[in-house]
N, C-alpha and C. Protein backbone atom coordinates (compact mmCIF):
# COMPACT_ATOMS: atom_id res chain seq x y z
N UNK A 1 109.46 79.83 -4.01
CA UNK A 1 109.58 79.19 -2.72
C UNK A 1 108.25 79.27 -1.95
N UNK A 2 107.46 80.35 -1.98
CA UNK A 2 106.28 80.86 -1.14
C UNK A 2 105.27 79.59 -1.99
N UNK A 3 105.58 79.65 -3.37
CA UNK A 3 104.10 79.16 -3.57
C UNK A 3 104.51 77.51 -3.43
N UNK A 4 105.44 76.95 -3.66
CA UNK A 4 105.72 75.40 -2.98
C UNK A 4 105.23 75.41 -1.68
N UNK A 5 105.82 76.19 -0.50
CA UNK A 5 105.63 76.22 1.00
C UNK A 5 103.39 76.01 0.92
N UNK A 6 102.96 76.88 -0.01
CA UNK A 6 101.74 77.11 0.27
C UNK A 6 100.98 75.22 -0.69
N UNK A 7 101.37 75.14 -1.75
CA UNK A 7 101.20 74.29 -2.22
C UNK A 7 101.33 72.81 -1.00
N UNK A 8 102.52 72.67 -0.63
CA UNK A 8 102.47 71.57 0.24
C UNK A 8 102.16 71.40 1.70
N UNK A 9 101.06 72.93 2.26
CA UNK A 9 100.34 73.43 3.04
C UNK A 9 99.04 72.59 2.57
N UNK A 10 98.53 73.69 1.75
CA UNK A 10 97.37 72.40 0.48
C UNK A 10 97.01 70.84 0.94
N UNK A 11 97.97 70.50 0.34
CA UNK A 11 98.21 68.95 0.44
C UNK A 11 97.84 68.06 1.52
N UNK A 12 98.68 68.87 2.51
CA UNK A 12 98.62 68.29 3.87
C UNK A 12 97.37 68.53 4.25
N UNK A 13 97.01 69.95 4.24
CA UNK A 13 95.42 69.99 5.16
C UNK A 13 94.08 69.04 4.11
N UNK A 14 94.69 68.82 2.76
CA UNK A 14 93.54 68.44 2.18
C UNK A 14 93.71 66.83 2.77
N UNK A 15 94.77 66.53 2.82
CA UNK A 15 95.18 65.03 3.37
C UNK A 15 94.62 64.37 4.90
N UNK A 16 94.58 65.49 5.65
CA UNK A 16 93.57 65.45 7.27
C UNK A 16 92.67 65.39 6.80
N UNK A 17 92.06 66.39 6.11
CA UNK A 17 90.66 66.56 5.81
C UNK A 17 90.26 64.53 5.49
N UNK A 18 90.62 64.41 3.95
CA UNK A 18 90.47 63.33 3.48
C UNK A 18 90.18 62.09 4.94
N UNK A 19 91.38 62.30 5.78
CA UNK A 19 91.62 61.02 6.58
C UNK A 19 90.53 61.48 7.74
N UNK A 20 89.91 62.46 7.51
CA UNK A 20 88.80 63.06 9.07
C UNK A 20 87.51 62.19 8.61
N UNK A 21 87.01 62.02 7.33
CA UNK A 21 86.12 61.94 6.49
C UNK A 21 86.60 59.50 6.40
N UNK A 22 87.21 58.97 7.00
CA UNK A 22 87.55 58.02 7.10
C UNK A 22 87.59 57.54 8.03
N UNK A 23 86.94 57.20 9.15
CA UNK A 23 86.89 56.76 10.50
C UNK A 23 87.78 55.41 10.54
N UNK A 24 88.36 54.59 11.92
CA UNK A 24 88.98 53.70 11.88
C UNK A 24 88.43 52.77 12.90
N UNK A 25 87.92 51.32 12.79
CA UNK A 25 87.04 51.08 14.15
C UNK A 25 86.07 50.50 14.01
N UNK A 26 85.33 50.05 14.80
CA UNK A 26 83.62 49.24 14.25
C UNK A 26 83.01 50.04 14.97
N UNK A 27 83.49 50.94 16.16
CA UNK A 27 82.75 51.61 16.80
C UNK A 27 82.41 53.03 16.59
N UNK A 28 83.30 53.44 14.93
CA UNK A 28 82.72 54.73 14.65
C UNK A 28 81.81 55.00 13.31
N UNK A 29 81.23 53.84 13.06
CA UNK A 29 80.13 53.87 12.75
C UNK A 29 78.75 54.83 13.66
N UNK A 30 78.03 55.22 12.34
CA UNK A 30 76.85 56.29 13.40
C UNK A 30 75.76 55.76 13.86
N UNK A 31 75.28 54.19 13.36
CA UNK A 31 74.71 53.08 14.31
C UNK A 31 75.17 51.86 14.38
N UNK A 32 74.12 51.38 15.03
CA UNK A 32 74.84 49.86 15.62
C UNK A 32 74.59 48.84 14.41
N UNK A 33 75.94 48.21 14.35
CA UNK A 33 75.93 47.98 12.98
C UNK A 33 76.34 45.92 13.35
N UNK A 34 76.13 45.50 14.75
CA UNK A 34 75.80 44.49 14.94
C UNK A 34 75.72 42.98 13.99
N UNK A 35 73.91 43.59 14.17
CA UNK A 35 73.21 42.44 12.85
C UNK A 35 73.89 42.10 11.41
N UNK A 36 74.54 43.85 10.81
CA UNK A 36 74.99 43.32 9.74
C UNK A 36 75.93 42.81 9.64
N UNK A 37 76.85 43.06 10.79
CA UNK A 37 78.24 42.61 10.71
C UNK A 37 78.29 41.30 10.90
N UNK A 38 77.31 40.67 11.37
CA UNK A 38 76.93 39.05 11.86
C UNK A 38 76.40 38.60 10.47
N UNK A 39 75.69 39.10 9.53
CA UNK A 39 74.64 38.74 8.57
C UNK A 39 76.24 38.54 7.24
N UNK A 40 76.96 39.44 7.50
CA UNK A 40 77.94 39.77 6.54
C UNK A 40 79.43 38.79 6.64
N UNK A 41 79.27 38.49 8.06
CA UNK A 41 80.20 36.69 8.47
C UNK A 41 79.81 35.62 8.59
N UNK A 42 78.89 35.69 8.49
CA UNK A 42 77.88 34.33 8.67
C UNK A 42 78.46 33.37 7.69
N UNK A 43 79.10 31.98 8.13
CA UNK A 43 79.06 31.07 6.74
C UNK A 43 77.97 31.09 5.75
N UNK A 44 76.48 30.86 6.18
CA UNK A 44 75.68 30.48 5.33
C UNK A 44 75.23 31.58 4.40
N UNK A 45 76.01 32.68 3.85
CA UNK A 45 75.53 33.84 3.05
C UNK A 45 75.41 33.07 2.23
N UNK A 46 74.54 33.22 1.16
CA UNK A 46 74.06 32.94 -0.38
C UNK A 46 75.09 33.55 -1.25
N UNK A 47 75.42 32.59 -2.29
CA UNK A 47 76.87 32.74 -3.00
C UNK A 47 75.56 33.01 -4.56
N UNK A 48 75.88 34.64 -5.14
CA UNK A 48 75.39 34.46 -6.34
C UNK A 48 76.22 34.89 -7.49
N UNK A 49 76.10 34.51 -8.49
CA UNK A 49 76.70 35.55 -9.53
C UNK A 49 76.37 36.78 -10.20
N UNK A 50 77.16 37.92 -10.86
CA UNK A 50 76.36 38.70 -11.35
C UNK A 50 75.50 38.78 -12.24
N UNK A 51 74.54 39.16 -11.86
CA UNK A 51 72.89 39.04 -13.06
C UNK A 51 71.91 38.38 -12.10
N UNK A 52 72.28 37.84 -11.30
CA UNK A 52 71.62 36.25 -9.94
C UNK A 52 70.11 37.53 -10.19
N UNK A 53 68.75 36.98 -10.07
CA UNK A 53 67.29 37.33 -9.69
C UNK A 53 67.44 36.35 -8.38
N UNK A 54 67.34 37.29 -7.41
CA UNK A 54 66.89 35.96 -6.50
C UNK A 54 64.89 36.11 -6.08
N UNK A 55 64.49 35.07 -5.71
CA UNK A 55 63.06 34.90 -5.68
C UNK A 55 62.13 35.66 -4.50
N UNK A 56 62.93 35.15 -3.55
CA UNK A 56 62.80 36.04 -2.13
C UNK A 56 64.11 37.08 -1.16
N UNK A 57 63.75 37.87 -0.60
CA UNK A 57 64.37 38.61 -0.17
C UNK A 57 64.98 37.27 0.96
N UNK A 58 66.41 37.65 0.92
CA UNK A 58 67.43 36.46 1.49
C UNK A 58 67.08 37.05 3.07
N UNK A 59 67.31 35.93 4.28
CA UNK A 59 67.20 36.35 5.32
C UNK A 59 68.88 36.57 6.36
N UNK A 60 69.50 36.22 5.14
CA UNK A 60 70.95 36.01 5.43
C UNK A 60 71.57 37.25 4.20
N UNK A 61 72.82 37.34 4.46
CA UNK A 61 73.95 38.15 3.52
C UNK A 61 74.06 37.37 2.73
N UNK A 62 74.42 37.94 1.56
CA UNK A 62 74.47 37.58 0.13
C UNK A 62 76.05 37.74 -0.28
N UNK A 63 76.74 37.10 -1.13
CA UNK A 63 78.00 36.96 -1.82
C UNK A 63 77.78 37.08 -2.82
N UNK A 64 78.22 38.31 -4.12
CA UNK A 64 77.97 38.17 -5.15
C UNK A 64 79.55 38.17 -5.58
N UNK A 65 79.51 37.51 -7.12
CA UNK A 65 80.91 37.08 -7.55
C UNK A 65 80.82 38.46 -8.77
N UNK A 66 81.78 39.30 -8.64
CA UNK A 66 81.95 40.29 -9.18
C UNK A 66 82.64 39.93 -10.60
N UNK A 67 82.38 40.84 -11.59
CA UNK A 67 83.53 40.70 -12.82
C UNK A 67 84.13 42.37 -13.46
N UNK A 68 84.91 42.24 -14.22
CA UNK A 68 85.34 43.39 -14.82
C UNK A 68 84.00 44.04 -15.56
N UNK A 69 84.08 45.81 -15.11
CA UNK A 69 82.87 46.33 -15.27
C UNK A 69 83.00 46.50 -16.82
N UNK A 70 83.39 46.06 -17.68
CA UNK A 70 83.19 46.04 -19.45
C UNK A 70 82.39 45.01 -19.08
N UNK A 71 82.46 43.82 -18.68
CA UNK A 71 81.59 42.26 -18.72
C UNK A 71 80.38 42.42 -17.57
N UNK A 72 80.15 43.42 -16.81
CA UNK A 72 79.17 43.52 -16.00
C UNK A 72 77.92 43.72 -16.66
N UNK A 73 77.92 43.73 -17.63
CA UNK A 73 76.17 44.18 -18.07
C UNK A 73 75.28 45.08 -17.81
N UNK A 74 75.78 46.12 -16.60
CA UNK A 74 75.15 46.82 -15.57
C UNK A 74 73.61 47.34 -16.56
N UNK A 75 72.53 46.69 -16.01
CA UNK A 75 70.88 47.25 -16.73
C UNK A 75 71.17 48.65 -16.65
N UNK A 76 71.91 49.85 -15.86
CA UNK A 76 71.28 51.02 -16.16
C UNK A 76 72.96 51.53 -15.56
N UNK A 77 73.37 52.34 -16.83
CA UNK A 77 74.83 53.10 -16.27
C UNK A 77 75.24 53.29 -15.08
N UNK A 78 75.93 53.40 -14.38
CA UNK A 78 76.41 53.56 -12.94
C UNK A 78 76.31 55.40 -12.85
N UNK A 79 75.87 55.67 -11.91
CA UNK A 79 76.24 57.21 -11.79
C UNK A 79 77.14 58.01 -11.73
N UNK A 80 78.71 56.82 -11.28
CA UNK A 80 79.69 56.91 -11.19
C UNK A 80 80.67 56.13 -12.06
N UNK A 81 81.51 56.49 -12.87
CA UNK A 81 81.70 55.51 -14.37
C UNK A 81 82.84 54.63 -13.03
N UNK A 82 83.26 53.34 -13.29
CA UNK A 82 84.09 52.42 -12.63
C UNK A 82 85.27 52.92 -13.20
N UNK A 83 86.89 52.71 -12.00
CA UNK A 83 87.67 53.18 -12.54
C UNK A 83 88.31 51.22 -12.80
N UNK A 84 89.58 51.82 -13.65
CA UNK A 84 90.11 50.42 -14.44
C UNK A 84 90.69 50.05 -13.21
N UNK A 85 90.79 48.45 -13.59
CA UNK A 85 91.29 47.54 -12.43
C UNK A 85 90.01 47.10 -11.27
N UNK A 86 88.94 47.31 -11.47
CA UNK A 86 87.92 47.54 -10.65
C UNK A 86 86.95 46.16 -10.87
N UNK A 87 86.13 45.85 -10.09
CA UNK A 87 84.87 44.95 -10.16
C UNK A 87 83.65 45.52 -9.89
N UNK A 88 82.80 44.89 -10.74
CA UNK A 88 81.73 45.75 -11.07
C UNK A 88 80.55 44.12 -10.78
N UNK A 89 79.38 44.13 -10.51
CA UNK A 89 78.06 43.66 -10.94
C UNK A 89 76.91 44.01 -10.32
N UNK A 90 75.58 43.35 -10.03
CA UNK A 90 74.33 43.49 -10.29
C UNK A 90 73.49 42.37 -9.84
N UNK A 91 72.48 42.66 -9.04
CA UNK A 91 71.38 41.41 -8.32
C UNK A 91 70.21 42.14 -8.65
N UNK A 92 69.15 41.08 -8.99
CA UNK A 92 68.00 41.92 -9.13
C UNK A 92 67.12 41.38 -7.76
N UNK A 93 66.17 42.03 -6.74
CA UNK A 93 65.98 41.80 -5.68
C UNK A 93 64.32 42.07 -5.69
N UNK A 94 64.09 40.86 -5.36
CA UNK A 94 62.28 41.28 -5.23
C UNK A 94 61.98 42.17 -4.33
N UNK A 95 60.92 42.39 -4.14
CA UNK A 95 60.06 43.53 -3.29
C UNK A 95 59.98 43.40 -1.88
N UNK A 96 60.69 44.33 -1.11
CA UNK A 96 60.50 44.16 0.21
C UNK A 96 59.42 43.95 1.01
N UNK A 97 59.08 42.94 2.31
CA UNK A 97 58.31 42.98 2.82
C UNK A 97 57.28 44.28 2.75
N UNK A 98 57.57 45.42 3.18
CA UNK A 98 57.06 46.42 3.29
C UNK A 98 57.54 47.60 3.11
N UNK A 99 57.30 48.65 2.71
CA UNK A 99 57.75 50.41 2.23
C UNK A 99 58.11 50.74 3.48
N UNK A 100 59.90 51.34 3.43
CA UNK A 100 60.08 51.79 4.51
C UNK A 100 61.90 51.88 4.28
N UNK A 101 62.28 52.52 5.20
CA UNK A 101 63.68 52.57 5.54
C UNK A 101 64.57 51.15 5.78
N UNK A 102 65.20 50.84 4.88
CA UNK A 102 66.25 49.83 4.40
C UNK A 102 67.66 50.44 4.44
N UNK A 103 68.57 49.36 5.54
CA UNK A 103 69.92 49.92 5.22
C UNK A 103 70.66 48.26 4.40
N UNK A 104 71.59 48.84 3.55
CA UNK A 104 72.42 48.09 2.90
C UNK A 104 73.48 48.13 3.46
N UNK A 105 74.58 47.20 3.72
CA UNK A 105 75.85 47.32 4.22
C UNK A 105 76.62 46.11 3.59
N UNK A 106 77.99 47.06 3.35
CA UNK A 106 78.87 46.19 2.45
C UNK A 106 80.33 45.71 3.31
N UNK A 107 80.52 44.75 2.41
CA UNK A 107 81.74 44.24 3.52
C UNK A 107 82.94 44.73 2.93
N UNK A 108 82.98 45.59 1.54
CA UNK A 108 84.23 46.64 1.16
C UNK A 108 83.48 47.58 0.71
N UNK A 109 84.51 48.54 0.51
CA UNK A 109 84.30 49.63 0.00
C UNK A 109 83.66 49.95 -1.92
N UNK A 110 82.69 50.57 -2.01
CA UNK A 110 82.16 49.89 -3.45
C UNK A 110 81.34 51.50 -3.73
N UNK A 111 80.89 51.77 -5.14
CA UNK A 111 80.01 52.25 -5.48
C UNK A 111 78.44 51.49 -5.22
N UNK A 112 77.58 52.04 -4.99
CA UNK A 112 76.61 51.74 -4.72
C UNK A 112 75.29 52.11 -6.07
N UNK A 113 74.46 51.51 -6.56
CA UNK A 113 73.48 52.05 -6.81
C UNK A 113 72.57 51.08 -7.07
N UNK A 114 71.30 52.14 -6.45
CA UNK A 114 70.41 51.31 -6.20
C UNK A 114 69.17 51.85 -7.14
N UNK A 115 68.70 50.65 -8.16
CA UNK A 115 67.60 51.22 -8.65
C UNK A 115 65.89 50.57 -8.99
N UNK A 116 65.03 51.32 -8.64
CA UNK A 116 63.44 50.82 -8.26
C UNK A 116 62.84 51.82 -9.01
N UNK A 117 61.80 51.02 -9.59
CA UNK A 117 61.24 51.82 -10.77
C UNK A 117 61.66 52.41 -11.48
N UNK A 118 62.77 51.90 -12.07
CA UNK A 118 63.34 52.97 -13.53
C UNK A 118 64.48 53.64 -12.67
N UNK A 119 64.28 54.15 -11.47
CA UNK A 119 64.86 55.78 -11.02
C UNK A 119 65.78 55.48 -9.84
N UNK A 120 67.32 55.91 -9.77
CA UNK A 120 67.89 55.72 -8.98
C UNK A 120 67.19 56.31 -7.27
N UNK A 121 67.79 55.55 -6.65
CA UNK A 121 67.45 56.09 -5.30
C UNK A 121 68.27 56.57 -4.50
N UNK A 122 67.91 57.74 -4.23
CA UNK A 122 69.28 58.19 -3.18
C UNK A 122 69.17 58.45 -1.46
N UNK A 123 71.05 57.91 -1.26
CA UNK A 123 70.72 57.35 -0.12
C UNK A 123 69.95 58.78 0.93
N UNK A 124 69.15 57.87 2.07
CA UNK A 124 69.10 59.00 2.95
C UNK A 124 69.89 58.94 4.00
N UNK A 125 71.13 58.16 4.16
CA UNK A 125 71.94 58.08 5.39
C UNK A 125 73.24 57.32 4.69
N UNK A 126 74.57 57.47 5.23
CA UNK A 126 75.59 56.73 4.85
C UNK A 126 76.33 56.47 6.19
N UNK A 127 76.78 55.60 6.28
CA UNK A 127 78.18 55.26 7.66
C UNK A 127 79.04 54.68 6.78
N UNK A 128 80.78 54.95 7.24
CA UNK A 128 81.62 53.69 6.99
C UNK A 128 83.07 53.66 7.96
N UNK A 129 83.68 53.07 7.73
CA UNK A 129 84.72 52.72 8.41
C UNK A 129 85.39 51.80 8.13
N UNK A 130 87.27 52.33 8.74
CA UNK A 130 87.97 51.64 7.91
C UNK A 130 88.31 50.51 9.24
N UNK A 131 88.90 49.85 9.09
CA UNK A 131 89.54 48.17 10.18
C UNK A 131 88.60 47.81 11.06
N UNK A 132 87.34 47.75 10.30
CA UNK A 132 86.35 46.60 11.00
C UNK A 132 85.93 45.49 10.35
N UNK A 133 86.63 44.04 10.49
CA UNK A 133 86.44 43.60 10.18
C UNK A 133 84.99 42.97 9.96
N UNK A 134 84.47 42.51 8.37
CA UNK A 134 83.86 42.10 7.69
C UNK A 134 82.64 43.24 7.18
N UNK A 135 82.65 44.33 7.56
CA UNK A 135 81.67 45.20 6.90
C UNK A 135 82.92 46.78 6.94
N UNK A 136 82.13 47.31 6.28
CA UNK A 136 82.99 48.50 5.45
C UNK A 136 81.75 49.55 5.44
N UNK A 137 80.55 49.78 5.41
CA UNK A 137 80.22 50.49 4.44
C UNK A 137 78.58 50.25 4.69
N UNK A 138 77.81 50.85 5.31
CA UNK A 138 76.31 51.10 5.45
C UNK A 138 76.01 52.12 4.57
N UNK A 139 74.36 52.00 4.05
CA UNK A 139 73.82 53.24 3.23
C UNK A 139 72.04 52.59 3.16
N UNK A 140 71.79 53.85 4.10
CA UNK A 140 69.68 53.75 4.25
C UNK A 140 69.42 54.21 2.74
N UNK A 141 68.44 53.53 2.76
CA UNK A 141 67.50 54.00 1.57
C UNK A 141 65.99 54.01 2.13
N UNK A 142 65.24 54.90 1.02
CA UNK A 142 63.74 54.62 1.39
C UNK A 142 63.21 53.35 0.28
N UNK A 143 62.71 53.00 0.63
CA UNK A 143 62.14 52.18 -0.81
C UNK A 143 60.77 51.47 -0.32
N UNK A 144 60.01 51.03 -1.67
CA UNK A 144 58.75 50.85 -2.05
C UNK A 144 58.80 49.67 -1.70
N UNK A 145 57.39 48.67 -1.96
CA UNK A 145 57.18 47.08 -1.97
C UNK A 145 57.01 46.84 -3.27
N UNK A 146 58.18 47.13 -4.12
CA UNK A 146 58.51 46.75 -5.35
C UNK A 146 59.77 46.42 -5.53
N UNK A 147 60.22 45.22 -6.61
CA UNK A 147 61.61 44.84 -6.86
C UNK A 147 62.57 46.07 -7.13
N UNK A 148 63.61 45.71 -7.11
CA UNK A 148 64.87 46.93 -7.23
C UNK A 148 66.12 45.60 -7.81
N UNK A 149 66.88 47.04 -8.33
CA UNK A 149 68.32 46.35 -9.04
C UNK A 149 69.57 47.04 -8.07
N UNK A 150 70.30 46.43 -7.26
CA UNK A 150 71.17 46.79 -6.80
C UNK A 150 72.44 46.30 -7.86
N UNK A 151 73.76 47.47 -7.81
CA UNK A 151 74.27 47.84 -8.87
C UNK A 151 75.43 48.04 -7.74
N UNK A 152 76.59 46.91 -7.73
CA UNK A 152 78.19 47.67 -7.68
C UNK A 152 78.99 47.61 -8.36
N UNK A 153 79.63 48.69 -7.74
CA UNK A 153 80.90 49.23 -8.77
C UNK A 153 81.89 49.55 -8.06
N UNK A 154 83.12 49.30 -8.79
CA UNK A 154 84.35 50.40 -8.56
C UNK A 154 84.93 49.55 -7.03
N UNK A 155 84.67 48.27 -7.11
CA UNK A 155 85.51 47.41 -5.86
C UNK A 155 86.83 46.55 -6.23
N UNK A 156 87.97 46.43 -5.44
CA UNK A 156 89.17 46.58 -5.93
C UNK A 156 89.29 44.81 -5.77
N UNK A 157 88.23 43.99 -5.56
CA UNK A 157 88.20 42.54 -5.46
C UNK A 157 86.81 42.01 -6.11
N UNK A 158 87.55 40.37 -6.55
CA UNK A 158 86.34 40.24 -6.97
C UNK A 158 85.00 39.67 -6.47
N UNK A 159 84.94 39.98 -5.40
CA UNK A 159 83.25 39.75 -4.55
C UNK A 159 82.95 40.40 -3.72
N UNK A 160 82.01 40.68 -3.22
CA UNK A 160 81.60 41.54 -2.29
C UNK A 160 80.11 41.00 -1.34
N UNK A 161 80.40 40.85 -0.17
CA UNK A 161 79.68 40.59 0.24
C UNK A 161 78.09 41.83 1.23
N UNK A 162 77.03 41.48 1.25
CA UNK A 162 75.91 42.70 1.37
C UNK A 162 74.78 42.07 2.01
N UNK A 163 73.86 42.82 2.77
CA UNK A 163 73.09 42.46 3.51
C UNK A 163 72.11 43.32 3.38
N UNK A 164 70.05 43.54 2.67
CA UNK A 164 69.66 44.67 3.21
C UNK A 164 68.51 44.11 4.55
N UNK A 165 68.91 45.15 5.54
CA UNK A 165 68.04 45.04 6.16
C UNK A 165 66.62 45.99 6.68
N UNK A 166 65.71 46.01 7.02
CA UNK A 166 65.03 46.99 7.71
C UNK A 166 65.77 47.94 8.85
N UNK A 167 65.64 48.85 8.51
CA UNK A 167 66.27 50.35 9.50
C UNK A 167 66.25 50.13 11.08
N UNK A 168 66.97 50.19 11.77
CA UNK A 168 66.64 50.40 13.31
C UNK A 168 66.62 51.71 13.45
């Protein structure tokens, strides 16, 4: 009896925990997340498929059309293997204007990875939140004025829409 009572003690506090770690809102994001949320509704996002090179860095949000991560091709393993039922793909992205703090923001919830020169990059900042409509999901990176492969995974639809921009 004691160890059920303690077991479904467990549960519950791990279950707050979980839902503390899940914000609800556009306003509990940890910045102003504005631009992307505009960049990420915008009709005119660029519709690509997975594998798309695009030529220049888009000045708008991007739509990529996701597929089952067996058919994703992903250039370099995910860090996180995709679970089944999931959408998975891949943009390859020329070189940013300039070296510096870049945030990415997604309009669901997704694995992320981002990779430049061979070597994943890890984030230096994350935000997300749940019932705001059209973005889900910010993550800064540092990065070079060299191309990069952005890499998702593990999204429960098949597209996902993304925006990177320079850091405020």
């Amino acid at each position: 009896m004691r160890s059920s009572a303690l077991l479904v003690l467990v549960l519950l506090t791990s279950t707050s925990a979980w839902a503390a770690e899940e914000p609800s809102g556009c306003d509990k994001f940890k910045w102003n997340i504005d631009h992307a949320r505009a960049a990420l509704t915008a009709p005119d996002r660029t519709k690509l498929s997975s594998g798309s090179e695009l030529g220049a860095m888009p000045s708008t949000g991007v739509t990529i059309a996701l597929v089952a991560p067996a058919d994703a091709k992903l250039p370099t393993p995910p860090e996180r293997a995709p679970k089944d039922g999931t959408f998975a793909g891949f943009a390859k992205f020329p070189a940013v204007p300039k070296a510096g703090s870049y945030t990415l923001s997604l309009s669901k919830g997704a694995w992320v990875d981002l990779v430049q020169d061979g070597h994943f990059l890890k984030p230096t900042a994350f935000s997300g939140a749940t019932d705001c409509d059209g973005i889900r999901k910010t993550v800064k990176f540092e990065l070079s004025a060299s191309p990069f492969v952005l890499q998702i995974s593990g999204v429960r639809e098949n597209s996902i829409s993304l925006v990177v921009q320079p850091s405020e």
